[in-house]
C-alpha atoms as a PDB file:
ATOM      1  CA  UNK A   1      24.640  21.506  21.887  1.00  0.00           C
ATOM      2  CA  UNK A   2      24.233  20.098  18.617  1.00  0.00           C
ATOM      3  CA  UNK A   3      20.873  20.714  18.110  1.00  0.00           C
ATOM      4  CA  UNK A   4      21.197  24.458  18.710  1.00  0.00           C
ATOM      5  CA  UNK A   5      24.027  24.498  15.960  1.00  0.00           C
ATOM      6  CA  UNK A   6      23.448  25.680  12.622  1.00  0.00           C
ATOM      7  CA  UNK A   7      23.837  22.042  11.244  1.00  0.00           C
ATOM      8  CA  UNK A   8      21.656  20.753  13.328  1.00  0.00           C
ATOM      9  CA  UNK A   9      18.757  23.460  12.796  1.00  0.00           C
ATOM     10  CA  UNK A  10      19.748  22.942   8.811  1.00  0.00           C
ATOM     11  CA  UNK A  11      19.482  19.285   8.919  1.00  0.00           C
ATOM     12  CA  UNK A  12      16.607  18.214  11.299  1.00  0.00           C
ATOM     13  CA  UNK A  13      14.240  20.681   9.207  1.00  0.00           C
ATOM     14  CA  UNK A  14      14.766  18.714   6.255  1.00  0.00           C
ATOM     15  CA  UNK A  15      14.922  15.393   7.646  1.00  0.00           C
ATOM     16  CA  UNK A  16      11.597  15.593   9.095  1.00  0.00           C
ATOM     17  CA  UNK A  17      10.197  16.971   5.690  1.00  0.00           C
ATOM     18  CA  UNK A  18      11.384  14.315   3.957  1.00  0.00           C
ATOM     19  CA  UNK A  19      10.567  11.540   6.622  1.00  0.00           C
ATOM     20  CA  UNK A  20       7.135  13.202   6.580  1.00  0.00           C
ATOM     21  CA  UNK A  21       6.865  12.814   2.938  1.00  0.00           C
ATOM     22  CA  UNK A  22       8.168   9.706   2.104  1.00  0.00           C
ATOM     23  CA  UNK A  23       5.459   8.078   5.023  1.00  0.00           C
ATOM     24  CA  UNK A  24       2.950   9.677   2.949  1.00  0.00           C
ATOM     25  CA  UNK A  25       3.642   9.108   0.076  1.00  0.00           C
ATOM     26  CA  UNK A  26       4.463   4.934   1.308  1.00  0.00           C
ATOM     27  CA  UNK A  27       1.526   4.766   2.663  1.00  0.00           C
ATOM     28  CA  UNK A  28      -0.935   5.896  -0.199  1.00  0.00           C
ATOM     29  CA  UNK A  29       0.915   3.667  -2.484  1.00  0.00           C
ATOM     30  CA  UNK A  30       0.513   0.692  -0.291  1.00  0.00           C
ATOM     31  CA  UNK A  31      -2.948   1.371   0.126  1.00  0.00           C
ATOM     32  CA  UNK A  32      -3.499   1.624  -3.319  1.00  0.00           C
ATOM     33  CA  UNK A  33      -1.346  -1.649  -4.327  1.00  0.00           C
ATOM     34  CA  UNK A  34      -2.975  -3.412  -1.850  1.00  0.00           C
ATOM     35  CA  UNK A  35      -6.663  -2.028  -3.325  1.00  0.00           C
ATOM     36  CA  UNK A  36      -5.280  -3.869  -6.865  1.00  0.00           C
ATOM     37  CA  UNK A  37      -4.241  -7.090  -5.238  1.00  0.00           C
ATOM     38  CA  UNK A  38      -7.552  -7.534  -3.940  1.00  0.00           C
ATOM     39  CA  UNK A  39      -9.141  -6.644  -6.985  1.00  0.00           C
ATOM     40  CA  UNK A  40      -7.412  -8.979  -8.777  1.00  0.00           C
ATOM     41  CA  UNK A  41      -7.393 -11.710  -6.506  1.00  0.00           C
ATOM     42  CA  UNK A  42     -11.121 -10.942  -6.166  1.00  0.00           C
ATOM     43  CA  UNK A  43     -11.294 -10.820 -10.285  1.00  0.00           C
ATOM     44  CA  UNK A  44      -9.087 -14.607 -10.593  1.00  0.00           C
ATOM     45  CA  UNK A  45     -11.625 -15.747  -7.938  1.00  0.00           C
ATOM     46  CA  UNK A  46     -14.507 -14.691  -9.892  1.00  0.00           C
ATOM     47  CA  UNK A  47     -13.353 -15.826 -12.456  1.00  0.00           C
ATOM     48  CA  UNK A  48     -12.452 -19.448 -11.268  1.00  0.00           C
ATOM     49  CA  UNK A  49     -16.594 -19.316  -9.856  1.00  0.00           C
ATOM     50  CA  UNK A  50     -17.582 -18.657 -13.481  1.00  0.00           C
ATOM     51  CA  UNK A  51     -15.141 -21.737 -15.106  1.00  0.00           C
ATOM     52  CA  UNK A  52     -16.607 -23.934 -12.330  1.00  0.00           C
ATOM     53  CA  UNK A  53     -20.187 -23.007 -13.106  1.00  0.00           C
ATOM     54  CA  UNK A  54     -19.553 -23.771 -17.051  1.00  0.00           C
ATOM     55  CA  UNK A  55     -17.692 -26.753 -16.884  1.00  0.00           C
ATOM     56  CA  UNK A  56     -20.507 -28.400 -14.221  1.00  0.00           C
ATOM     57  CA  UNK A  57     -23.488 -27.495 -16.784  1.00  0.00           C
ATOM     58  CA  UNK A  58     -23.894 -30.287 -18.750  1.00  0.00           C
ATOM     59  CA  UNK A  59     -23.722 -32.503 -15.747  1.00  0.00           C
ATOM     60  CA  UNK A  60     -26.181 -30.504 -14.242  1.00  0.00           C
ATOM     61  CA  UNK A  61     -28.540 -30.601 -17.468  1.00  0.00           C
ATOM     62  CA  UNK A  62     -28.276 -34.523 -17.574  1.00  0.00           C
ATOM     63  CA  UNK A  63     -28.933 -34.590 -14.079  1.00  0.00           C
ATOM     64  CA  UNK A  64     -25.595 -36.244 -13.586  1.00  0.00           C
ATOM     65  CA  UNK A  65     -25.291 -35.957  -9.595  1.00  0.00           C
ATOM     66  CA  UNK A  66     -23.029 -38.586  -9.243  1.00  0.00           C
ATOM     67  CA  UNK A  67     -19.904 -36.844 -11.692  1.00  0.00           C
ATOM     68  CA  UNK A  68     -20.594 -33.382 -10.518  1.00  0.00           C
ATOM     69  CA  UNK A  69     -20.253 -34.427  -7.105  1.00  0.00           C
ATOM     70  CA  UNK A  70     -17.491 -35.981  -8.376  1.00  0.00           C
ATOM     71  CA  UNK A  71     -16.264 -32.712  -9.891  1.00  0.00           C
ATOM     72  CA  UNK A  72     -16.841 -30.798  -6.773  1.00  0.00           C
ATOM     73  CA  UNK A  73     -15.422 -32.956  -5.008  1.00  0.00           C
ATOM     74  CA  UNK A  74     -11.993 -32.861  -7.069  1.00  0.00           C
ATOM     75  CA  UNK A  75     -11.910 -29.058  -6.960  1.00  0.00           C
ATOM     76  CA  UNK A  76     -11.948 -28.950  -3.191  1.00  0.00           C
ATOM     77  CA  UNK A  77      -8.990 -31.022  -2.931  1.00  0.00           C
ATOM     78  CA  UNK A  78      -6.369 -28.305  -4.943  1.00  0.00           C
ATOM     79  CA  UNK A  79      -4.058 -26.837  -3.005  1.00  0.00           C
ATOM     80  CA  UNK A  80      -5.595 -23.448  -1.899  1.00  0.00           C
ATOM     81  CA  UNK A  81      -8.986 -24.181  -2.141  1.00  0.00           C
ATOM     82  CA  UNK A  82     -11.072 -24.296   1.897  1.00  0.00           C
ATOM     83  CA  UNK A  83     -14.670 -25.249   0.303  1.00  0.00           C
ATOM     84  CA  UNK A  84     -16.470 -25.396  -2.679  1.00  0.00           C
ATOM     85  CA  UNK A  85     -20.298 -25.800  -2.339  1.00  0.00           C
ATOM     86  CA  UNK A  86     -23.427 -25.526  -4.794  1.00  0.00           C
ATOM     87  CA  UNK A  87     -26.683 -24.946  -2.507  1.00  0.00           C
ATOM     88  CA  UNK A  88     -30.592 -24.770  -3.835  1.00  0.00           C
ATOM     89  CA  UNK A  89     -32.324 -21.513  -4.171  1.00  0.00           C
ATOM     90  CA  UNK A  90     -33.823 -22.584  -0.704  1.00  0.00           C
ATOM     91  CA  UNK A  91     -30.273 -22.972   0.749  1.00  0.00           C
ATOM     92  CA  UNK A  92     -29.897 -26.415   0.836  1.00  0.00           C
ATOM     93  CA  UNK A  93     -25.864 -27.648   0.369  1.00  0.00           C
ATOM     94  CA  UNK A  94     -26.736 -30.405  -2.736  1.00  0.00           C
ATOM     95  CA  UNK A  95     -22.897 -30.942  -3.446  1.00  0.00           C
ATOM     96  CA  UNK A  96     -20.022 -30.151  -1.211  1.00  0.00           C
ATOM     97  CA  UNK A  97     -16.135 -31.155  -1.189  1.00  0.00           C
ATOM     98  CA  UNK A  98     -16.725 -31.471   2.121  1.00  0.00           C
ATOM     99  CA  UNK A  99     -19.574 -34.506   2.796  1.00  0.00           C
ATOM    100  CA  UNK A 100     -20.766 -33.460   5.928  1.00  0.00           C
ATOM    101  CA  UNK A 101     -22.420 -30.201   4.685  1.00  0.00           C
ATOM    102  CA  UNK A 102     -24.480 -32.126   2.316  1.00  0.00           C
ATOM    103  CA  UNK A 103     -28.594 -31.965   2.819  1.00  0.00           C
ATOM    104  CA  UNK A 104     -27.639 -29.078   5.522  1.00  0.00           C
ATOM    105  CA  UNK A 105     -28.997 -25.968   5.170  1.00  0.00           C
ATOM    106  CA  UNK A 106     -26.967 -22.115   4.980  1.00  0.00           C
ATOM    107  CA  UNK A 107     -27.427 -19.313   6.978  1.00  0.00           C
ATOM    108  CA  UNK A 108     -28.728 -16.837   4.831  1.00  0.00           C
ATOM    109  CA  UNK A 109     -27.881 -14.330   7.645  1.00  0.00           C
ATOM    110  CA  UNK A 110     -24.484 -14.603   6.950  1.00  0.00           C
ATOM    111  CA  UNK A 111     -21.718 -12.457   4.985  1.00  0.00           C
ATOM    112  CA  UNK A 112     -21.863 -14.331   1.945  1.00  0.00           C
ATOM    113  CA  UNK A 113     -25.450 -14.695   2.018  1.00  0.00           C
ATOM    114  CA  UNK A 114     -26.747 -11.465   3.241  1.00  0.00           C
ATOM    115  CA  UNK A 115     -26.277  -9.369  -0.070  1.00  0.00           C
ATOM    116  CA  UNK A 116     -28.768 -10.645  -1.682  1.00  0.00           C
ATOM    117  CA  UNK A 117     -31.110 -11.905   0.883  1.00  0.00           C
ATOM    118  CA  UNK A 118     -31.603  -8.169   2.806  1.00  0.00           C
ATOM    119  CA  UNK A 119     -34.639  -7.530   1.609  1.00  0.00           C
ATOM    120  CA  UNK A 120     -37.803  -8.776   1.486  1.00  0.00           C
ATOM    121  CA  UNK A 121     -37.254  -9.863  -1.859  1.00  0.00           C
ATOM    122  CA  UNK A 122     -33.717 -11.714  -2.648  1.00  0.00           C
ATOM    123  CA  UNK A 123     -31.174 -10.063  -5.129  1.00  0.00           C
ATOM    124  CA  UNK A 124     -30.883 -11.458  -8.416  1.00  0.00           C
ATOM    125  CA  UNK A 125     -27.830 -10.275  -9.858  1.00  0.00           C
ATOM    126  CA  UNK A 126     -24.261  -8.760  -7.949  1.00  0.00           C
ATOM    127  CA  UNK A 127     -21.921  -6.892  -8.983  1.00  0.00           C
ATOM    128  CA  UNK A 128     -18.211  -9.197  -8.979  1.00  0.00           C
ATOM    129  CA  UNK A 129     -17.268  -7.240  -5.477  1.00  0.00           C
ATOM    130  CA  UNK A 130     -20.459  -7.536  -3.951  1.00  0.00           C
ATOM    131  CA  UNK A 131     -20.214 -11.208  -4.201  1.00  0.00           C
ATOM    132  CA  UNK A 132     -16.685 -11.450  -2.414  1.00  0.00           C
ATOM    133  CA  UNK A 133     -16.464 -11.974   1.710  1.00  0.00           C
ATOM    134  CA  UNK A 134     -13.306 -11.837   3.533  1.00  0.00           C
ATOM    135  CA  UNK A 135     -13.719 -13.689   6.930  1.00  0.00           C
ATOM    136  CA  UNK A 136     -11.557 -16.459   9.363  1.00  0.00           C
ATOM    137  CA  UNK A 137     -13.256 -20.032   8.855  1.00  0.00           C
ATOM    138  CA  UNK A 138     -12.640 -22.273  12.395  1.00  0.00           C
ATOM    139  CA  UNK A 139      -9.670 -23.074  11.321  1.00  0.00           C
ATOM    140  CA  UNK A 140      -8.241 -19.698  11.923  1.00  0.00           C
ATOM    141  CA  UNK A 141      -7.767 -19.462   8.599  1.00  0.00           C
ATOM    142  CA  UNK A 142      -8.799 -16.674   6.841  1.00  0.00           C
ATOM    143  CA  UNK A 143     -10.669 -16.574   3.622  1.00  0.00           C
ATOM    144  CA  UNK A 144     -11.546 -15.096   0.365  1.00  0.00           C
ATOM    145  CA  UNK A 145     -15.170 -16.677  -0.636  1.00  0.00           C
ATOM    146  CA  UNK A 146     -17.529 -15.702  -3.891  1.00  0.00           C
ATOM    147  CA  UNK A 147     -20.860 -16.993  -4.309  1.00  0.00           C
ATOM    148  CA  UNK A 148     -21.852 -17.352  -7.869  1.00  0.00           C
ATOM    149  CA  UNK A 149     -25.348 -17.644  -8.647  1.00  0.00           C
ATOM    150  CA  UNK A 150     -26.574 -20.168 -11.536  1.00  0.00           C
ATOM    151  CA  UNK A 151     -29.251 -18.656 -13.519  1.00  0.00           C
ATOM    152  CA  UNK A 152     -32.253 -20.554 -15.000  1.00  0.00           C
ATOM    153  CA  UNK A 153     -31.533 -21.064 -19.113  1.00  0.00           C
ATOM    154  CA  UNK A 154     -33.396 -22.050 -21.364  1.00  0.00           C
ATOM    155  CA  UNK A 155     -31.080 -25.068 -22.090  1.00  0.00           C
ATOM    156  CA  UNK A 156     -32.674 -25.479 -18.019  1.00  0.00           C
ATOM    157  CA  UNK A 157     -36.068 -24.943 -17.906  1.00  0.00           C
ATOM    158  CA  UNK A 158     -37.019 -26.577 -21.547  1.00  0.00           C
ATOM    159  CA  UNK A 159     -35.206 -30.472 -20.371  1.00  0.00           C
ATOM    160  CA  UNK A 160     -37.414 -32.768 -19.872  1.00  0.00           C
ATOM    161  CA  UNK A 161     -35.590 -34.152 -16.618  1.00  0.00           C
ATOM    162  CA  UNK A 162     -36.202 -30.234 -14.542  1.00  0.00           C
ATOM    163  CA  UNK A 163     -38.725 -28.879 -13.275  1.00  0.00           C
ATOM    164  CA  UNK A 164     -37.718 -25.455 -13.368  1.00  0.00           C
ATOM    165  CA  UNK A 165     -40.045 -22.977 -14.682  1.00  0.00           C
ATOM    166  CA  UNK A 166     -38.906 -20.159 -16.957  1.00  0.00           C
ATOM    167  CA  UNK A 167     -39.680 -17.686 -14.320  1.00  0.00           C
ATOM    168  CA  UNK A 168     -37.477 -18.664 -11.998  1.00  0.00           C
ATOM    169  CA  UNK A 169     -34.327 -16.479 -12.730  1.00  0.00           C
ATOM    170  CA  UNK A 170     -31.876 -18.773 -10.325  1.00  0.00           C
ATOM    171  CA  UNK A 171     -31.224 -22.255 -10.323  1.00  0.00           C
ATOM    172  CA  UNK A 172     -28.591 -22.557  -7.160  1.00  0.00           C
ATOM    173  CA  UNK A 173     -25.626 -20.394  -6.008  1.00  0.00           C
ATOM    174  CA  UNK A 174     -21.763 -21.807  -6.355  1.00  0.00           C
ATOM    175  CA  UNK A 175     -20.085 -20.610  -2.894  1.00  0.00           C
ATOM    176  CA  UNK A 176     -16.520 -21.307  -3.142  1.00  0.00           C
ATOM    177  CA  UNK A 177     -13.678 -19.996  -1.068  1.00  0.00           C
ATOM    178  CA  UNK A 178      -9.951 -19.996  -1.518  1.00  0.00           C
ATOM    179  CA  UNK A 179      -7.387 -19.583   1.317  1.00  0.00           C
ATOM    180  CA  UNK A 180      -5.983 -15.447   2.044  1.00  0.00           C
ATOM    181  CA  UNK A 181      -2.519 -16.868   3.329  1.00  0.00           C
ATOM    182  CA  UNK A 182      -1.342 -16.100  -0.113  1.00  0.00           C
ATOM    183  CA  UNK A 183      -2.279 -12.908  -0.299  1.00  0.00           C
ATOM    184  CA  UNK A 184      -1.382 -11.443   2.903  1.00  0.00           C
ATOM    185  CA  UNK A 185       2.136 -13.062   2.471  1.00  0.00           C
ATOM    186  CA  UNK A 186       2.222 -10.987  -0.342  1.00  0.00           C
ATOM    187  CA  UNK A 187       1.254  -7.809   1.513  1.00  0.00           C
ATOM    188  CA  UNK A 188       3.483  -8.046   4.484  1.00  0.00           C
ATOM    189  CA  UNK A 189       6.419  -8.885   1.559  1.00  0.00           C
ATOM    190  CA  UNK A 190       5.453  -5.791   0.004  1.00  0.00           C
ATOM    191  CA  UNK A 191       5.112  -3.713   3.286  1.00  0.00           C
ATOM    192  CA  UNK A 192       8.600  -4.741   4.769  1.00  0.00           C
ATOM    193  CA  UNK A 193      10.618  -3.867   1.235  1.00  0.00           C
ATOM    194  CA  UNK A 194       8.421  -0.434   1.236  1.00  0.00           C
ATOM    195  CA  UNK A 195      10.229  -0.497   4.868  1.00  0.00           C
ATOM    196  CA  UNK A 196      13.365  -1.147   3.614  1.00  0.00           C
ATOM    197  CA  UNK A 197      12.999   0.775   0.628  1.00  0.00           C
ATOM    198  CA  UNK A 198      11.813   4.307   2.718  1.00  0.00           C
ATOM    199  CA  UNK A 199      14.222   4.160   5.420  1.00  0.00           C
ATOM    200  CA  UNK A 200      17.021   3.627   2.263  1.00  0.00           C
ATOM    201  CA  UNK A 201      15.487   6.871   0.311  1.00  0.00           C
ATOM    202  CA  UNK A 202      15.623   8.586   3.924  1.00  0.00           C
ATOM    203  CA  UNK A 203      19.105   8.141   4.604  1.00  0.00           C
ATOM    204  CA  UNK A 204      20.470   8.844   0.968  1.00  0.00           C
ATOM    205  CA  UNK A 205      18.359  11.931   0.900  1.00  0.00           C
ATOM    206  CA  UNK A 206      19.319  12.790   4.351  1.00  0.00           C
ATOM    207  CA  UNK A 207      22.987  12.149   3.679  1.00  0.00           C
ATOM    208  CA  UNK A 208      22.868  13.415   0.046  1.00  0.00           C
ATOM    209  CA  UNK A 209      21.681  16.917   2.119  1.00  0.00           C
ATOM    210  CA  UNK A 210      24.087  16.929   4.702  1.00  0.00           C
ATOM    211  CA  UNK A 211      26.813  16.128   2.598  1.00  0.00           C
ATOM    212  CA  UNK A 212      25.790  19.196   0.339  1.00  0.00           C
ATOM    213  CA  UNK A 213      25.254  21.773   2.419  1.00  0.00           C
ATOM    214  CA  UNK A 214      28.581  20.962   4.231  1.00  0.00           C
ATOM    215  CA  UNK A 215      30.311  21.584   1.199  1.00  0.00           C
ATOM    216  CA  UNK A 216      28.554  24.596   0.160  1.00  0.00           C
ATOM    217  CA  UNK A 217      27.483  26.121   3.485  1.00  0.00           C
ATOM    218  CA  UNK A 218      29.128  25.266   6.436  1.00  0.00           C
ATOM    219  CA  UNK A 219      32.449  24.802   5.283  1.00  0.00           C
ATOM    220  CA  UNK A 220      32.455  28.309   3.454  1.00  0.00           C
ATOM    221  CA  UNK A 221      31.051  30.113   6.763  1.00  0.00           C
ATOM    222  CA  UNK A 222      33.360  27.607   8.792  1.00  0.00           C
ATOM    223  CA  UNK A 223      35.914  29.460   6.876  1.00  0.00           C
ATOM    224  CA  UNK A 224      34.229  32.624   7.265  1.00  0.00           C
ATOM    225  CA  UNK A 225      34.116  32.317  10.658  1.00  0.00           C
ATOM    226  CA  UNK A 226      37.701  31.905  10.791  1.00  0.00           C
ATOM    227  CA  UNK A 227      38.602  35.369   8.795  1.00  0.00           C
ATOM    228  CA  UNK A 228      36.487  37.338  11.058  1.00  0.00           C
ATOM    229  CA  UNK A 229      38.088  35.425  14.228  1.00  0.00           C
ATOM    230  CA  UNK A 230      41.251  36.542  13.223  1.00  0.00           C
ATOM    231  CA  UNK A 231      40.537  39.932  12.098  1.00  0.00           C
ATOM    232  CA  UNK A 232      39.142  40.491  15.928  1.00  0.00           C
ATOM    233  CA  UNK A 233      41.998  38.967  17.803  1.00  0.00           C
ATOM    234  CA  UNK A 234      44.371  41.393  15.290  1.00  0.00           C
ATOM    235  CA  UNK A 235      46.104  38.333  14.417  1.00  0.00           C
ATOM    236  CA  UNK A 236      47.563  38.276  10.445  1.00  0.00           C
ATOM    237  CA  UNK A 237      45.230  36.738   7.810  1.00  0.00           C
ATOM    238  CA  UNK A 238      45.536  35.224   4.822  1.00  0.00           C
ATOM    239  CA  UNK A 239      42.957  37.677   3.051  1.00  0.00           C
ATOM    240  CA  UNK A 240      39.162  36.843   2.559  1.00  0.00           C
ATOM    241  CA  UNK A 241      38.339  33.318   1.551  1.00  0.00           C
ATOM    242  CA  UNK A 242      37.836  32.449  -1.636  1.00  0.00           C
ATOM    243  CA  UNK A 243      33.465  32.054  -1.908  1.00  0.00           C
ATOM    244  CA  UNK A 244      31.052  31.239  -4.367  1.00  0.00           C
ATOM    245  CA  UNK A 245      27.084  33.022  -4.579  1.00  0.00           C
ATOM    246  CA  UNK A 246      25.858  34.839  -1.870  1.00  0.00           C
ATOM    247  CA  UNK A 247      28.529  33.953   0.860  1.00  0.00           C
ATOM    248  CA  UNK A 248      31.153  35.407  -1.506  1.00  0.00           C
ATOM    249  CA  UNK A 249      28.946  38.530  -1.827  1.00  0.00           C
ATOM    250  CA  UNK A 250      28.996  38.439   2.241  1.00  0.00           C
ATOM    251  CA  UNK A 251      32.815  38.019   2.641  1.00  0.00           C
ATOM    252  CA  UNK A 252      33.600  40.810   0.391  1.00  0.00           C
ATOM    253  CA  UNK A 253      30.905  43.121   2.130  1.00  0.00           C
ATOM    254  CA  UNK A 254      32.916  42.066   5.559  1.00  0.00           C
ATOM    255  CA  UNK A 255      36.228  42.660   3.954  1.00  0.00           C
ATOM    256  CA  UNK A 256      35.062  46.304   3.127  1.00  0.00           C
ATOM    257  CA  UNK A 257      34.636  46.853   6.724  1.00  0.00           C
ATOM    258  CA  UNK A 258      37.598  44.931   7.395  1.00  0.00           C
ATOM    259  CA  UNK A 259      39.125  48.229   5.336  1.00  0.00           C
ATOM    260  CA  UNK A 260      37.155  50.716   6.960  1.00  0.00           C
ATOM    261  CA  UNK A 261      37.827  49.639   9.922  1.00  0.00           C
ATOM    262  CA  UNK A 262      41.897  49.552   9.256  1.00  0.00           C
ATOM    263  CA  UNK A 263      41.744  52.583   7.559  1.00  0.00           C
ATOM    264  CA  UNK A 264      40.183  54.380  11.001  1.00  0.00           C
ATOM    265  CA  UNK A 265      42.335  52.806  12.762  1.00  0.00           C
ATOM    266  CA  UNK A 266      45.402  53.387  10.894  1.00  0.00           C
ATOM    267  CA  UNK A 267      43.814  57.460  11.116  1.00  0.00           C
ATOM    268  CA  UNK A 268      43.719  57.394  14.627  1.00  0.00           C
ATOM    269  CA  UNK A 269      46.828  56.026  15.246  1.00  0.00           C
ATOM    270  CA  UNK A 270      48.348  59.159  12.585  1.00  0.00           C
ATOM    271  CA  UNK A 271      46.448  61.777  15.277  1.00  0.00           C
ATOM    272  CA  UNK A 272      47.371  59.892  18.592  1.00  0.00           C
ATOM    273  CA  UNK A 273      51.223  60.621  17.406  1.00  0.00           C
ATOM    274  CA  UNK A 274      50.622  64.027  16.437  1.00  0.00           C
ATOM    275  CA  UNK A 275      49.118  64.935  19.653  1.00  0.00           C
ATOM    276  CA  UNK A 276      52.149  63.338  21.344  1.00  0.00           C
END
């Protein structure tokens, strides 16, 4: 019954509109929050890849192996960090936090790797988002990785201790991969107060609605409805209601034929006694 009353055929419109439209609109601006947290976490990483690289070059141009496995080796122990890795143009792990993966060699197949080697002829630069992978390391754990390339310098290629030409444009690659926990805390925080926050904007709106159009609409035709009930049954009335806008325009169109109709009546009744 309630849904075929006019409340309910008010209300339900509007409360599916709005549900409709707040789901949109919640869901466009989670995916585009969650777009910027990944940039930016993808951005901090990059960044972090490109201090690394800097702070292990003049190691790395007095052939210091011992302090920048040192170095590595300290990075791969903060909190956060899964591996950190420098590998040979040949893919060849030459410093690792993790000693096992030393003198091993990468799959170049892989997502990290595949970028730049899918051609016949490897990639020498990426853009900062090409360089990022998202995968789940054997842990279970999953991961936000950037590979960094090292280029060739001149600083490089002109020591006496290398034997890198000038030609060659890269020297090794930094892979180094932070944990996603962090991030996807972050998301499902954000998603459950978007929750919270929708179903609160849902039933303010909804209420706000309902509470309005009781006061100006139903309660006006309630009383209305009660004039009109009255004026059928012949029972005495108080006179119309007292209306605002259109309903008041209504109720004093109703009281003119609440007139009419007396007015006929009370004719009729003057003839029925004259013909008796």
């Amino acid at each position: 019954m309630f849904l075929k009353s006019l409340a309910a055929r008010a209300i339900v419109p509007v409360a599916v509109a709005v549900t409709g439209f707040v789901i949109i609109c919640c869901i466009l601006l989670y995916t585009v929050m969650k777009t910027d947290l990944m940039n930016d976490a993808v951005r901090d990483e990059t960044n972090l890849a490109g201090t690394i690289v800097k702070s292990t070059r003049y190691t790395m141009l007095k052939h210091d192996r011992d302090t920048l496995s040192q170095i590595i080796s300290n990075i791969g122990q903060q909190k956060g960090v899964e591996h950190v890795r420098i590998f040979n143009k040949k893919g060849l792990i030459m410093f690792s936090a993790d000693p096992m993966e030393v003198n091993r060699f990468v799959d170049k197949k892989t997502a990290g790797c595949i970028g730049c080697h899918a051609g016949p002829v490897p990639a020498s630069t990426l853009g900062a988002m090409e360089q990022v992978r998202h995968f789940t390391n054997g842990r279970g754990a999953k991961i936000i990785a950037i590979t960094a390339p090292i280029y060739n310098e001149p600083a490089c290629y002109n020591t006496g201790c290398h034997v890198h030409s000038a030609s060659q444009k890269i020297l090794g690659t930094l892979d180094i991969g932070l944990s996603g926990e962090p991030l996807l805390k972050t998301l499902a925080l954000m998603r459950s107060r978007m929750v919270l926050f929708s179903l609160m904007v849902l039933l303010l709106t909804i209420g706000g609605v309902a509470a309005l159009l009781r006061r100006h609409v139903f309660e006006p035709l309630r009383e209305l409805k009660d004039y009109t009930a009255k004026i059928s049954q012949n029972a005495p009335d108080d006179g119309l209601p007292c209306l605002s806008g259109e309903l008041n325009g209504l109720a004093k169109d109703i009281g003119g034929i609440v007139c009419k109709l007396r007015e006929t009546t009370a004719e009729l009744n003057k003839l029925k006694d004259h013909q008796t």
